[in-house]
C-alpha atoms as a PDB file:
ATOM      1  CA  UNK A   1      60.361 -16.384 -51.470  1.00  0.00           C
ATOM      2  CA  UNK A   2      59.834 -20.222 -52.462  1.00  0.00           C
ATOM      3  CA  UNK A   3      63.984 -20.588 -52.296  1.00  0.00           C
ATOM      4  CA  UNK A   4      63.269 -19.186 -48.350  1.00  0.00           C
ATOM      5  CA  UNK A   5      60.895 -21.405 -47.490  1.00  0.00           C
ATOM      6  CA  UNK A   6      62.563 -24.876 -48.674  1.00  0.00           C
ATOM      7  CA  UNK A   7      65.692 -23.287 -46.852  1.00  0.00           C
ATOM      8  CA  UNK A   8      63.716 -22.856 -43.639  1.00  0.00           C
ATOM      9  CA  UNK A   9      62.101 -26.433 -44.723  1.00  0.00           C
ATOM     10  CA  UNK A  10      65.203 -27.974 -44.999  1.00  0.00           C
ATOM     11  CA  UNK A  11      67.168 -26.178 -41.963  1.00  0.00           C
ATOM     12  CA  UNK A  12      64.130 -27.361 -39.641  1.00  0.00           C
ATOM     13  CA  UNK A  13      64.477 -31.036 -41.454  1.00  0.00           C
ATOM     14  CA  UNK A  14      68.115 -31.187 -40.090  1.00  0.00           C
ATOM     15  CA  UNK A  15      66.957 -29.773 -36.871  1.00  0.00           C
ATOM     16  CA  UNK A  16      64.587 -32.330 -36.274  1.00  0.00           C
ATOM     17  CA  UNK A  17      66.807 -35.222 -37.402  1.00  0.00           C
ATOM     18  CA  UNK A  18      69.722 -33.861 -34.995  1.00  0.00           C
ATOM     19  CA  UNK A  19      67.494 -33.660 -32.104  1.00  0.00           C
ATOM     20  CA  UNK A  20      66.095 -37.301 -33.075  1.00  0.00           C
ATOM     21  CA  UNK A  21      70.359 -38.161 -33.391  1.00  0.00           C
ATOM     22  CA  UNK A  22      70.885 -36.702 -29.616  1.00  0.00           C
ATOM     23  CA  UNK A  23      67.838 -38.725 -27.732  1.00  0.00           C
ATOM     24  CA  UNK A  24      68.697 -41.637 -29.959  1.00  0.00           C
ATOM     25  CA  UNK A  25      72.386 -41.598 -28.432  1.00  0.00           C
ATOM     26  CA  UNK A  26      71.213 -40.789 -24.781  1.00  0.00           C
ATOM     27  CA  UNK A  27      68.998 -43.729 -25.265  1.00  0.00           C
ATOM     28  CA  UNK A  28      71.427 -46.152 -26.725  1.00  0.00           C
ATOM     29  CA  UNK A  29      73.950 -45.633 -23.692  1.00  0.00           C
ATOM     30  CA  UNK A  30      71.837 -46.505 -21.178  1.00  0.00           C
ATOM     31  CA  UNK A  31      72.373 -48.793 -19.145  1.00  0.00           C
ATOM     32  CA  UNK A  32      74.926 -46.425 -17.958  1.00  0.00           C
ATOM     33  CA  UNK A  33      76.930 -45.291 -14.156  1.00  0.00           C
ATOM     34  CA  UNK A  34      75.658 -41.907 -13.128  1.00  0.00           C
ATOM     35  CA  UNK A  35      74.125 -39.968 -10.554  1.00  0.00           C
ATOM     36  CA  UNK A  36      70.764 -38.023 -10.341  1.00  0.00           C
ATOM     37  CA  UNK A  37      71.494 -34.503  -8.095  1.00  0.00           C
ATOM     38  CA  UNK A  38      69.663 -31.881  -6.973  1.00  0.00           C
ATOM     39  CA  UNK A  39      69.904 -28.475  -9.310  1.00  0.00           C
ATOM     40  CA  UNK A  40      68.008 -25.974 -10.387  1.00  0.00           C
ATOM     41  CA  UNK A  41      66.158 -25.839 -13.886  1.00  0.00           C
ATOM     42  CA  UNK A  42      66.987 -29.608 -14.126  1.00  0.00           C
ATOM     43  CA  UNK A  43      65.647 -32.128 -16.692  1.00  0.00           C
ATOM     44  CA  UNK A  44      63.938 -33.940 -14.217  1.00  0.00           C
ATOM     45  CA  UNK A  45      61.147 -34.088 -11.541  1.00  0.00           C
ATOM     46  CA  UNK A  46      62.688 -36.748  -9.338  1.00  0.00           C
ATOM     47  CA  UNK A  47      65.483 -37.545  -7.364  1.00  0.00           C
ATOM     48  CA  UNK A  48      66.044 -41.022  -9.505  1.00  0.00           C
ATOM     49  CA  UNK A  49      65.931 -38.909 -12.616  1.00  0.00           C
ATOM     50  CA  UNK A  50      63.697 -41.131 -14.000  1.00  0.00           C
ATOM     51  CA  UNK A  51      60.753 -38.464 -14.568  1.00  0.00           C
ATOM     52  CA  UNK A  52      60.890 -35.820 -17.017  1.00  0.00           C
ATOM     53  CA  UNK A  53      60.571 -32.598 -16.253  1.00  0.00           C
ATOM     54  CA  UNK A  54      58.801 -29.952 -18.901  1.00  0.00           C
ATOM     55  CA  UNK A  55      60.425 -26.872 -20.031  1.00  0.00           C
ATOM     56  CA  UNK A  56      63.518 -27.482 -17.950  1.00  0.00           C
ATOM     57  CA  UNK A  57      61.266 -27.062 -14.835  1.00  0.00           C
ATOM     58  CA  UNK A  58      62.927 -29.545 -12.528  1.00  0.00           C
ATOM     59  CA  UNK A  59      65.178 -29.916  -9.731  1.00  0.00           C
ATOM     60  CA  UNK A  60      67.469 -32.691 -10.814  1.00  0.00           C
ATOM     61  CA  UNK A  61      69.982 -33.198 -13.417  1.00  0.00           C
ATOM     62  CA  UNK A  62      72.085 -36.443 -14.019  1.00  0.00           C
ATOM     63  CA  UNK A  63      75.586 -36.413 -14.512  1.00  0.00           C
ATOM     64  CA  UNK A  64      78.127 -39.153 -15.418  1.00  0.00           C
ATOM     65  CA  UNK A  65      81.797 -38.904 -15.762  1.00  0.00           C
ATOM     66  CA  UNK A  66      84.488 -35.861 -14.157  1.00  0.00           C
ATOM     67  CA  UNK A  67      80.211 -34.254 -14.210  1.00  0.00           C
ATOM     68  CA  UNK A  68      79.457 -36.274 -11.236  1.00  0.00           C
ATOM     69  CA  UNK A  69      79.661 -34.726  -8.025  1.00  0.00           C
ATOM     70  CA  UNK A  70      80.096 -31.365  -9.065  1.00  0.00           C
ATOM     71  CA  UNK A  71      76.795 -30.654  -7.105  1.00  0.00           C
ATOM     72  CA  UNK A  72      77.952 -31.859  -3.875  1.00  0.00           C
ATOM     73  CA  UNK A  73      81.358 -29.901  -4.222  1.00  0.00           C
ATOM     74  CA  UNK A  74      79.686 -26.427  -5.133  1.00  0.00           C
ATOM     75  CA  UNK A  75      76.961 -26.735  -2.420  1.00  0.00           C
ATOM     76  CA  UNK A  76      78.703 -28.464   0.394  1.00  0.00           C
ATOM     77  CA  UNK A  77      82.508 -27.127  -0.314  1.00  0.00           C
ATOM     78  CA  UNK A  78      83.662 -31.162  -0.328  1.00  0.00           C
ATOM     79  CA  UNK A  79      85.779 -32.557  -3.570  1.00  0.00           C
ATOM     80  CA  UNK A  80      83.927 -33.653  -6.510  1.00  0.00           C
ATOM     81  CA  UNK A  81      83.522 -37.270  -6.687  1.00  0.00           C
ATOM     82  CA  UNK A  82      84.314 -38.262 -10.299  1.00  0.00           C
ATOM     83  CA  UNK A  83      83.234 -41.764 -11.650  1.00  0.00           C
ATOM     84  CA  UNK A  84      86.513 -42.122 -13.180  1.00  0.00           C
ATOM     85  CA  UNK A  85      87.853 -42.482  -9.259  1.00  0.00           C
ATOM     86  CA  UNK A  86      84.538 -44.160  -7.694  1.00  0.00           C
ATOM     87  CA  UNK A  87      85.483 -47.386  -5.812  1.00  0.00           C
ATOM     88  CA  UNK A  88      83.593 -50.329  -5.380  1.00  0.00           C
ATOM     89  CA  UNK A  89      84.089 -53.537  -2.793  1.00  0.00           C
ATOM     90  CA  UNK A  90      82.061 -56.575  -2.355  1.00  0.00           C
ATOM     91  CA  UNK A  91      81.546 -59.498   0.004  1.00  0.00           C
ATOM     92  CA  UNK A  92      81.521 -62.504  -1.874  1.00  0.00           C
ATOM     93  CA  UNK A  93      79.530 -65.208  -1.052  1.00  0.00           C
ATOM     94  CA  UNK A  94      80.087 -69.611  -1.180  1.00  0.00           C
ATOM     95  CA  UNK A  95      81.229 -69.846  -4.951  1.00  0.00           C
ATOM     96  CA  UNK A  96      81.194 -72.886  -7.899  1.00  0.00           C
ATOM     97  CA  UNK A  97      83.042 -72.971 -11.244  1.00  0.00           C
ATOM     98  CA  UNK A  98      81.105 -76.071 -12.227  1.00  0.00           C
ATOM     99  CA  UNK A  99      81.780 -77.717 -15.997  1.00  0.00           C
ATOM    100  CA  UNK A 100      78.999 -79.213 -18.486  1.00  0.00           C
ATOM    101  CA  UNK A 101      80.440 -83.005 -17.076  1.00  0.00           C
ATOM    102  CA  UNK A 102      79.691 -81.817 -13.378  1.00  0.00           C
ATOM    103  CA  UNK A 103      83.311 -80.868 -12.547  1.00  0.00           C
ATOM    104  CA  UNK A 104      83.553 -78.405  -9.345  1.00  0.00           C
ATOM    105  CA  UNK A 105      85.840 -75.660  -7.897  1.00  0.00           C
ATOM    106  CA  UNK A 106      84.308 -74.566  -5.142  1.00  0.00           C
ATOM    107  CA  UNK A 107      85.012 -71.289  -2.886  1.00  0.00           C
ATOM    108  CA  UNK A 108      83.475 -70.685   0.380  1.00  0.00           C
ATOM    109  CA  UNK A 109      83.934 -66.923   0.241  1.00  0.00           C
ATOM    110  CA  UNK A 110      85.662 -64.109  -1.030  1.00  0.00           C
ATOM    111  CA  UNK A 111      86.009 -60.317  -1.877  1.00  0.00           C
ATOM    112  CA  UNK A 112      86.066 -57.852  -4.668  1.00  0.00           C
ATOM    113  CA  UNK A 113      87.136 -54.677  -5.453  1.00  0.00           C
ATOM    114  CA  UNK A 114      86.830 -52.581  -8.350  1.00  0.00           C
ATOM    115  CA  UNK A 115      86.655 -49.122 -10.146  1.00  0.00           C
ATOM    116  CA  UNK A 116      84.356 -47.423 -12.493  1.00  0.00           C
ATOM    117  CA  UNK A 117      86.120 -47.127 -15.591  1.00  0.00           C
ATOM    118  CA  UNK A 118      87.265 -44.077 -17.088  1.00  0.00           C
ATOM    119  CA  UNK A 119      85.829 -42.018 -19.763  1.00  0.00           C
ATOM    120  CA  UNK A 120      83.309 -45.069 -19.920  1.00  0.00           C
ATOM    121  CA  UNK A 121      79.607 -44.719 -18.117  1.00  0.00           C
ATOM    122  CA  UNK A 122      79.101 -48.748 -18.279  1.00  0.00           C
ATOM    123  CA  UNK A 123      82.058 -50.179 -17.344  1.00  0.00           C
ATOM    124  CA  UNK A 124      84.308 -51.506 -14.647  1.00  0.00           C
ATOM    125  CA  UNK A 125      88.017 -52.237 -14.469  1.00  0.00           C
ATOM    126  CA  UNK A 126      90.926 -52.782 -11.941  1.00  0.00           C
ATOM    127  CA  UNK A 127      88.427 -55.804 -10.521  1.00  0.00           C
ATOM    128  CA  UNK A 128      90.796 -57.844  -7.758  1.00  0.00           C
ATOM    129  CA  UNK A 129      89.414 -61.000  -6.592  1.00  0.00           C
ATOM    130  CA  UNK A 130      89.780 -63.447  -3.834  1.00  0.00           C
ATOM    131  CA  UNK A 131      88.337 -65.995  -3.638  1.00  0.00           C
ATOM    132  CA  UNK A 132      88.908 -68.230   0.225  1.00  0.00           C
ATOM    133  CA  UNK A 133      88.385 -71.980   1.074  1.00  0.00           C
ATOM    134  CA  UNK A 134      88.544 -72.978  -2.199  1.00  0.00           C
ATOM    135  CA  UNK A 135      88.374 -77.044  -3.308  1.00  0.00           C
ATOM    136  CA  UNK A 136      88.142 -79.889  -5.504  1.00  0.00           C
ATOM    137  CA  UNK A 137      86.387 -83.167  -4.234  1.00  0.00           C
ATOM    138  CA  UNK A 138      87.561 -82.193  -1.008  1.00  0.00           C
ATOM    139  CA  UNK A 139      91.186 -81.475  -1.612  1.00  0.00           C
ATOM    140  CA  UNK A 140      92.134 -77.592  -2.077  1.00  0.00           C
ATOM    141  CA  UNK A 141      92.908 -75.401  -5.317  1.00  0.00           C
ATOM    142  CA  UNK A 142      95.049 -72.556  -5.389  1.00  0.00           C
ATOM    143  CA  UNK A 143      96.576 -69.878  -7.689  1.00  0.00           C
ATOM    144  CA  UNK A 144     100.300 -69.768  -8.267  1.00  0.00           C
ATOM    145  CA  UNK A 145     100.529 -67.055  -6.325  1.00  0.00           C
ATOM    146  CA  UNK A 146      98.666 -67.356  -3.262  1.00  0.00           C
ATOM    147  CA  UNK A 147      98.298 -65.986  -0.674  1.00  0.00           C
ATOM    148  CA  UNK A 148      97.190 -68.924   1.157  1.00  0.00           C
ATOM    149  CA  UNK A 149      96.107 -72.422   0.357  1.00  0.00           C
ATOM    150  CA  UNK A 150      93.325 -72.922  -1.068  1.00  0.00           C
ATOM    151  CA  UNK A 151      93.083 -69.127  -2.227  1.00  0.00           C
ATOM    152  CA  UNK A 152      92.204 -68.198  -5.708  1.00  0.00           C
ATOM    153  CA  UNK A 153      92.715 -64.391  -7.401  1.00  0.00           C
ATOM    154  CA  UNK A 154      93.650 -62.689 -10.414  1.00  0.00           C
ATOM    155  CA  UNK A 155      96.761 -60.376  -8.268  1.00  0.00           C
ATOM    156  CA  UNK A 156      99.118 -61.426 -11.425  1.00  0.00           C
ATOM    157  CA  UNK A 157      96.507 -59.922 -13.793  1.00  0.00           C
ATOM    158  CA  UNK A 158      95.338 -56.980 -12.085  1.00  0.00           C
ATOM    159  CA  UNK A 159      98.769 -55.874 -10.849  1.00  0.00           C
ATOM    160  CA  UNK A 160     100.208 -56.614 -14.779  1.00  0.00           C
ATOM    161  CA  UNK A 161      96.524 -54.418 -15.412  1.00  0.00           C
ATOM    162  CA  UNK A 162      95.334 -57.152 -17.281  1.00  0.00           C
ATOM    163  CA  UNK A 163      92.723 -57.659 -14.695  1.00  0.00           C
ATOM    164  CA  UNK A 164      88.921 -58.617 -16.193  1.00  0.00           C
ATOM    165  CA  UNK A 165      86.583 -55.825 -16.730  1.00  0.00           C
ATOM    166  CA  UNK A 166      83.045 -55.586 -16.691  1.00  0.00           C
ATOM    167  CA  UNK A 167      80.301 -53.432 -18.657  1.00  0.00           C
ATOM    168  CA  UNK A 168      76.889 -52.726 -18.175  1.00  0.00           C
ATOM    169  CA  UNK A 169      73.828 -54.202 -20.299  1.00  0.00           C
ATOM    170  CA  UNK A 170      69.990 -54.702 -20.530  1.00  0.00           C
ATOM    171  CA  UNK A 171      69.376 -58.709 -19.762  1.00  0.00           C
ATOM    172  CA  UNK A 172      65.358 -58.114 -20.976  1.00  0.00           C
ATOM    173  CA  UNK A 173      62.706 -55.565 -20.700  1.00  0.00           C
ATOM    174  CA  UNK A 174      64.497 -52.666 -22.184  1.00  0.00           C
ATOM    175  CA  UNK A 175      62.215 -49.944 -22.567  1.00  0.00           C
ATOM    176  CA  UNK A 176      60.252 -51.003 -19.795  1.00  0.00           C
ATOM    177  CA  UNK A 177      59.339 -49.682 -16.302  1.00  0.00           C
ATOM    178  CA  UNK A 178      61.361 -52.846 -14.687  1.00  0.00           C
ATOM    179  CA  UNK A 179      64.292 -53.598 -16.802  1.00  0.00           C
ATOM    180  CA  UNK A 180      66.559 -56.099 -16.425  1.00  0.00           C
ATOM    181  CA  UNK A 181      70.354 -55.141 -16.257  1.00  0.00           C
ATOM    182  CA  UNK A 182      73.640 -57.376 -16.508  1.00  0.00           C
ATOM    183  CA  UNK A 183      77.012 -56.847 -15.414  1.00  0.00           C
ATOM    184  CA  UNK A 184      79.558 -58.541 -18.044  1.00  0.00           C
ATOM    185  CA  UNK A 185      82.596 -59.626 -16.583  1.00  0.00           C
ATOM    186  CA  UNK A 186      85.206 -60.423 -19.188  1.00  0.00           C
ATOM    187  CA  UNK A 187      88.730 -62.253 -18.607  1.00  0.00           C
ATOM    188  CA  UNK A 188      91.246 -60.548 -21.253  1.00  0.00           C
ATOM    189  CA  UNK A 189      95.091 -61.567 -19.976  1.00  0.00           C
ATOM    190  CA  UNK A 190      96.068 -64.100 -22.747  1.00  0.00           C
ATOM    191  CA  UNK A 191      97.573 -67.262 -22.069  1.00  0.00           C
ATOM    192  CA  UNK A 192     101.528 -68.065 -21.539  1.00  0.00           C
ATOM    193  CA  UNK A 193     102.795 -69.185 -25.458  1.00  0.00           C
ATOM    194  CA  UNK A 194     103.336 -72.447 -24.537  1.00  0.00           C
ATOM    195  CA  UNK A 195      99.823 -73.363 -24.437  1.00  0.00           C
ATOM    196  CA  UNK A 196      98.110 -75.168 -27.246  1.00  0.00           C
ATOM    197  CA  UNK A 197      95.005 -73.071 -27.215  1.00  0.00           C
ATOM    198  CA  UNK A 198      95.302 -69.365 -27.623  1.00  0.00           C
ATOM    199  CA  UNK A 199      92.746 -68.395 -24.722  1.00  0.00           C
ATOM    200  CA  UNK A 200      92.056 -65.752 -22.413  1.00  0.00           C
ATOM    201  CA  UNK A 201      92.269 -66.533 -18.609  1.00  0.00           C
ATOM    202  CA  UNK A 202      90.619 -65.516 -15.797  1.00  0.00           C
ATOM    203  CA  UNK A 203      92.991 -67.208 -13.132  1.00  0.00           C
ATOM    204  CA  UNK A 204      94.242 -70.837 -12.592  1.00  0.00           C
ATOM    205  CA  UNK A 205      93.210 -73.116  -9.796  1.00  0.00           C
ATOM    206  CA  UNK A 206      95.972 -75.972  -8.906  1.00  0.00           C
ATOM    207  CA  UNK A 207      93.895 -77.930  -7.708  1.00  0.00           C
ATOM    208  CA  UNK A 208      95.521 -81.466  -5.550  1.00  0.00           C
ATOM    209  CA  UNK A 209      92.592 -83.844  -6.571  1.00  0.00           C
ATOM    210  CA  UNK A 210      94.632 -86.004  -9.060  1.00  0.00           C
ATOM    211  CA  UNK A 211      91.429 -86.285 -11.055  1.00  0.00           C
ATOM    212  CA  UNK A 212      91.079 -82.680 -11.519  1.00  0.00           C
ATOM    213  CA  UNK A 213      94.831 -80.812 -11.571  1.00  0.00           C
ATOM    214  CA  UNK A 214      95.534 -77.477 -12.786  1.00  0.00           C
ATOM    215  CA  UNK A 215      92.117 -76.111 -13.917  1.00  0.00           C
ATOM    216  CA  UNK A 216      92.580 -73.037 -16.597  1.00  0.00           C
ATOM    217  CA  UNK A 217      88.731 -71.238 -16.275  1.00  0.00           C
ATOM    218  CA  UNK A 218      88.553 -68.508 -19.106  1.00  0.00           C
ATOM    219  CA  UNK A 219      87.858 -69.136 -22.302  1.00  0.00           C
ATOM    220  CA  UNK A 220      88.134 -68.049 -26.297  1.00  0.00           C
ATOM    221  CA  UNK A 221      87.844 -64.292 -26.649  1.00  0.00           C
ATOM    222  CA  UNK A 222      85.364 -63.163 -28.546  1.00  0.00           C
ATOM    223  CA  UNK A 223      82.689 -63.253 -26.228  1.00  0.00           C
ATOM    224  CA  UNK A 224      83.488 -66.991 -24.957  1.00  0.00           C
ATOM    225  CA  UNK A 225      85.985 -65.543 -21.908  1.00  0.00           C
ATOM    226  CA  UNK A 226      83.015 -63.445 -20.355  1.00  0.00           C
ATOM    227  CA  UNK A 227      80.451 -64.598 -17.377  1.00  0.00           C
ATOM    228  CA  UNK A 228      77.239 -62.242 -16.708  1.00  0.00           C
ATOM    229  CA  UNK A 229      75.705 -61.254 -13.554  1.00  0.00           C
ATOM    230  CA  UNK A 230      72.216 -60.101 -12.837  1.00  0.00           C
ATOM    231  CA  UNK A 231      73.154 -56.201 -11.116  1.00  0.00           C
ATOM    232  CA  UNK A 232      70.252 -54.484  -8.880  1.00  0.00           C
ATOM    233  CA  UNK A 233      68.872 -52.213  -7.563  1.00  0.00           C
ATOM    234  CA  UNK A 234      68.600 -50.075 -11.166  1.00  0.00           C
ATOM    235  CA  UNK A 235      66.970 -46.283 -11.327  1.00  0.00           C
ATOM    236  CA  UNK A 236      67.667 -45.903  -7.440  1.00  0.00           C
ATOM    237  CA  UNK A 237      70.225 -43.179  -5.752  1.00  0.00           C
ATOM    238  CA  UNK A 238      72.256 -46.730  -3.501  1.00  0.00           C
ATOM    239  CA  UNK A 239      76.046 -47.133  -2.272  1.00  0.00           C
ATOM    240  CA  UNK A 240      74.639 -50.792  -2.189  1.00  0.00           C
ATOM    241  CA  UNK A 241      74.658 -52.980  -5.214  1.00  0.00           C
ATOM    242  CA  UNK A 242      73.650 -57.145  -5.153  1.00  0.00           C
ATOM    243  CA  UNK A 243      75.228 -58.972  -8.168  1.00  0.00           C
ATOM    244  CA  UNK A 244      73.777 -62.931  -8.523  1.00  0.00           C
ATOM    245  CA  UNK A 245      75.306 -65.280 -10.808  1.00  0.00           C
ATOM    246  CA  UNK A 246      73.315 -67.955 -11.705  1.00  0.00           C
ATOM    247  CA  UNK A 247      73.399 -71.073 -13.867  1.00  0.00           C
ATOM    248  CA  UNK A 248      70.558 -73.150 -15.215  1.00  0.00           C
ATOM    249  CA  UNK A 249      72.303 -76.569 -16.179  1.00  0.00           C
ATOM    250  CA  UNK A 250      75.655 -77.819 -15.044  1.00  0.00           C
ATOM    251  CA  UNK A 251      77.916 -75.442 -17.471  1.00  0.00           C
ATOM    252  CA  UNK A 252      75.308 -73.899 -18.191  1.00  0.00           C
ATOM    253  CA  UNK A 253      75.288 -69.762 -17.694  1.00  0.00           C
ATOM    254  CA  UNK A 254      72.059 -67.988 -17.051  1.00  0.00           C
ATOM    255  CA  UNK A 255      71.958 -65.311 -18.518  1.00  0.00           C
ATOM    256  CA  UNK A 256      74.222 -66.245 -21.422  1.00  0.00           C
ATOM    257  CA  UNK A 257      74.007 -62.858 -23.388  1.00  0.00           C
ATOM    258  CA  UNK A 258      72.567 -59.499 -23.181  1.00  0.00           C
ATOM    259  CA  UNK A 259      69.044 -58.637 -25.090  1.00  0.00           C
ATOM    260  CA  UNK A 260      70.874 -58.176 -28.330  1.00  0.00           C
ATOM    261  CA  UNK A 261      74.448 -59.243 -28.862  1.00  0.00           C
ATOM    262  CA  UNK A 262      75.827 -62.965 -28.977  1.00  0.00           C
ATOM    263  CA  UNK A 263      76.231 -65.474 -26.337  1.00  0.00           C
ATOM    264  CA  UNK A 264      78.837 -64.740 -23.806  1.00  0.00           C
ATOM    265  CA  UNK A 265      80.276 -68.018 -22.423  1.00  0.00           C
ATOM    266  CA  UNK A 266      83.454 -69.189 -20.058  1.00  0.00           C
ATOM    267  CA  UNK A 267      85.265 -72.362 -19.897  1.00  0.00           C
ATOM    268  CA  UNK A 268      87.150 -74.708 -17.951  1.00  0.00           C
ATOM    269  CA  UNK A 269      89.945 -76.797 -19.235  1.00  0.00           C
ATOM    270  CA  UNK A 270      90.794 -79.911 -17.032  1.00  0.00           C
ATOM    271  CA  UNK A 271      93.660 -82.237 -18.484  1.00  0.00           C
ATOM    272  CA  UNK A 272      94.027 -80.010 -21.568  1.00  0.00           C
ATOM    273  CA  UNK A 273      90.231 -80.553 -22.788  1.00  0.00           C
ATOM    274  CA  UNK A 274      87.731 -77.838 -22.566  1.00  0.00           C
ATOM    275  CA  UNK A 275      84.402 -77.826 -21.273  1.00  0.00           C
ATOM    276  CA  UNK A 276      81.722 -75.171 -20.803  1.00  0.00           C
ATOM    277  CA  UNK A 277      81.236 -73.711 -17.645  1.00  0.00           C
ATOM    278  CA  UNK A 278      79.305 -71.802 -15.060  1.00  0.00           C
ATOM    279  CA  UNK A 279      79.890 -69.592 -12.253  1.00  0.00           C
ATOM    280  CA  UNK A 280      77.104 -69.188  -9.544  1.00  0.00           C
ATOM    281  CA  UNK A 281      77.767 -67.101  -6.784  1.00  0.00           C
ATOM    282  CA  UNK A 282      76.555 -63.635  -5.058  1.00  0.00           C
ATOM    283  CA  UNK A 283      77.949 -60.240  -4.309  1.00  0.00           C
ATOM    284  CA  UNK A 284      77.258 -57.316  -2.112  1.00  0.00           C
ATOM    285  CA  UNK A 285      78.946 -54.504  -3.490  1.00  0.00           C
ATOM    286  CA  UNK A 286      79.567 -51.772  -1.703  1.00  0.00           C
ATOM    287  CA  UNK A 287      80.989 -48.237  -2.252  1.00  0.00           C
ATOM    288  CA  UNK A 288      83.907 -47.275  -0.864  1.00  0.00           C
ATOM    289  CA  UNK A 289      83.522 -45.303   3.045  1.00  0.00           C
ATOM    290  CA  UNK A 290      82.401 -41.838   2.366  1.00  0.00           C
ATOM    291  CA  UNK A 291      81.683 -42.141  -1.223  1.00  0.00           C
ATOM    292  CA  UNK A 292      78.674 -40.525  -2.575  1.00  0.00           C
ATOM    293  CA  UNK A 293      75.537 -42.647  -4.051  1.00  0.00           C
ATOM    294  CA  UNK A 294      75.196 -43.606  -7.119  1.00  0.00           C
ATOM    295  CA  UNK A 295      73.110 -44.721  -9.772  1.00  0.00           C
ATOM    296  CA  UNK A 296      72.712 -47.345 -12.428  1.00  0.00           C
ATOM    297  CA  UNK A 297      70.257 -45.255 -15.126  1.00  0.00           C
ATOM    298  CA  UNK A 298      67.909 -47.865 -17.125  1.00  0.00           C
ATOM    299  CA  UNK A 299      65.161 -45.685 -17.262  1.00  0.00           C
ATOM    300  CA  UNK A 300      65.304 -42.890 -20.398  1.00  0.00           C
END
């Protein structure tokens, strides 16, 4: 009888301390890509999944990955909408690479697109940007290959898919009833051989000021090649998405890491010496015509 009961001790010991193992992981992915749909005997009581349910009692479940969508297929006969395949585009507005010694590229608009990543719920990849009307006191910068002058991208990267990605994490207040998340955009094509410095590049602006020249913005990897943007709305059903970089000195990043984690930095190098650097600028992202809305979970 006592060898039954420390087995039944111990089999509800391991019970506990598996269940504790699950929540723990659901907890650590957040912030993650997903989307809160409507279901019967869900795990929640709202249609931002962001109140429990008891007993299974709700009517909406959240679902991430080839999950997502599945909802909308079965009730509505329509294609399920996987995350893997979930396009995003943004408008992007007046842009500055600025250095630490006040150096400037500056953009007067642009456009993004992008794709959730696969098998991952926080990131991004395949992110194409242009970037239009772009100068250097007063005289334009381009890309190699550009479309136009004074146009920079990253079309060598993303078509050799060596594009930057991005991934998702908590700037502050995680835990909280308003968390704040990041998007972490990270350059990752490495430079040609030639080059002194082994760096990872994001694009390079030609730029015709004599003072300025070719300008390589990337940086170390490592966590130095990656910029991070302030993402919102977060625990809301949206196919709308705002994404502000800001900066709070000259070269100077803001935020310059994630609530745990190291700093995450860029750089500009301008006559083959390197300087810090900061990238202010806004985007309107927007899904793709007809896609489904989606969610960016903070909330456990």
């Amino acid at each position: 009888m006592r060898q039954h009961v420390r087995t039944l001790a111990l089999c509800l010991i391991a019970a506990f301390a598996l269940v504790a193992l699950v929540a723990s992981t659901a907890s650590a992915s957040l912030p993650e890509w997903g989307g809160c749909e409507a279901t019967p005997s869900g795990r929640y009581a709202n249609s931002a999944c962001t109140e429990k349910a008891t007993h299974k009692s709700g009517s909406y479940e959240w679902y991430t990955g080839e999950a997502f969508g599945t909802v909308r297929r079965r009730e509505r006969g329509d294609p399920p909408k996987q995350l893997s395949h979930y396009n995003i585009e943004a408008v992007v507005g007046p842009t500055t690479f600025e250095t630490t010694t006040n150096r400037k590229v500056e953009c007067a608009y642009g456009s993004v697109e992008m794709q959730l990543e696969n098998g991952n719920t926080k990131g991004v990849k395949e992110i194409f940007l242009r970037l239009h009307g772009c100068e250097a006191e007063g005289q334009p910068c381009e890309t190699a290959f550009s479309f136009e002058e004074g146009e920079l991208n990253d079309q060598v990267q993303w078509e050799g898919e060596e594009a930057f990605k991005g991934v998702l994490g908590f700037v502050e207040g995680k835990g909280t009833e308003h968390p704040a998340v990041g998007l972490g955009l990270t350059a990752f094509r490495p430079q040609p051989k030639e080059r002194p410095r082994k760096v990872e590049i994001l694009f390079v602006a030609i730029c015709h000021a004599p003072s300025i020249g070719t300008v390589w913005i990337g940086g170390d990897g490592k966590g130095k090649n990656t910029v991070i943007s302030l993402i919102e709305p977060v625990d809301k059903m949206t196919t709308e998405f705002t994404q502000t970089f800001s900066a709070s000195a000259p070269g100077v990043q803001a935020p310059v890491k994630f609530e745990t984690g190291p700093e995450r930095t860029m750089s500009e190098a301008i006559h083959g010496e390197w300087f810090g650097s900061a990238w202010t600028s806004s985007w309107a992202d927007q899904a793709e015509g007809g896609s489904p809305s989606i969610e960016i979970k903070a909330a456990k």
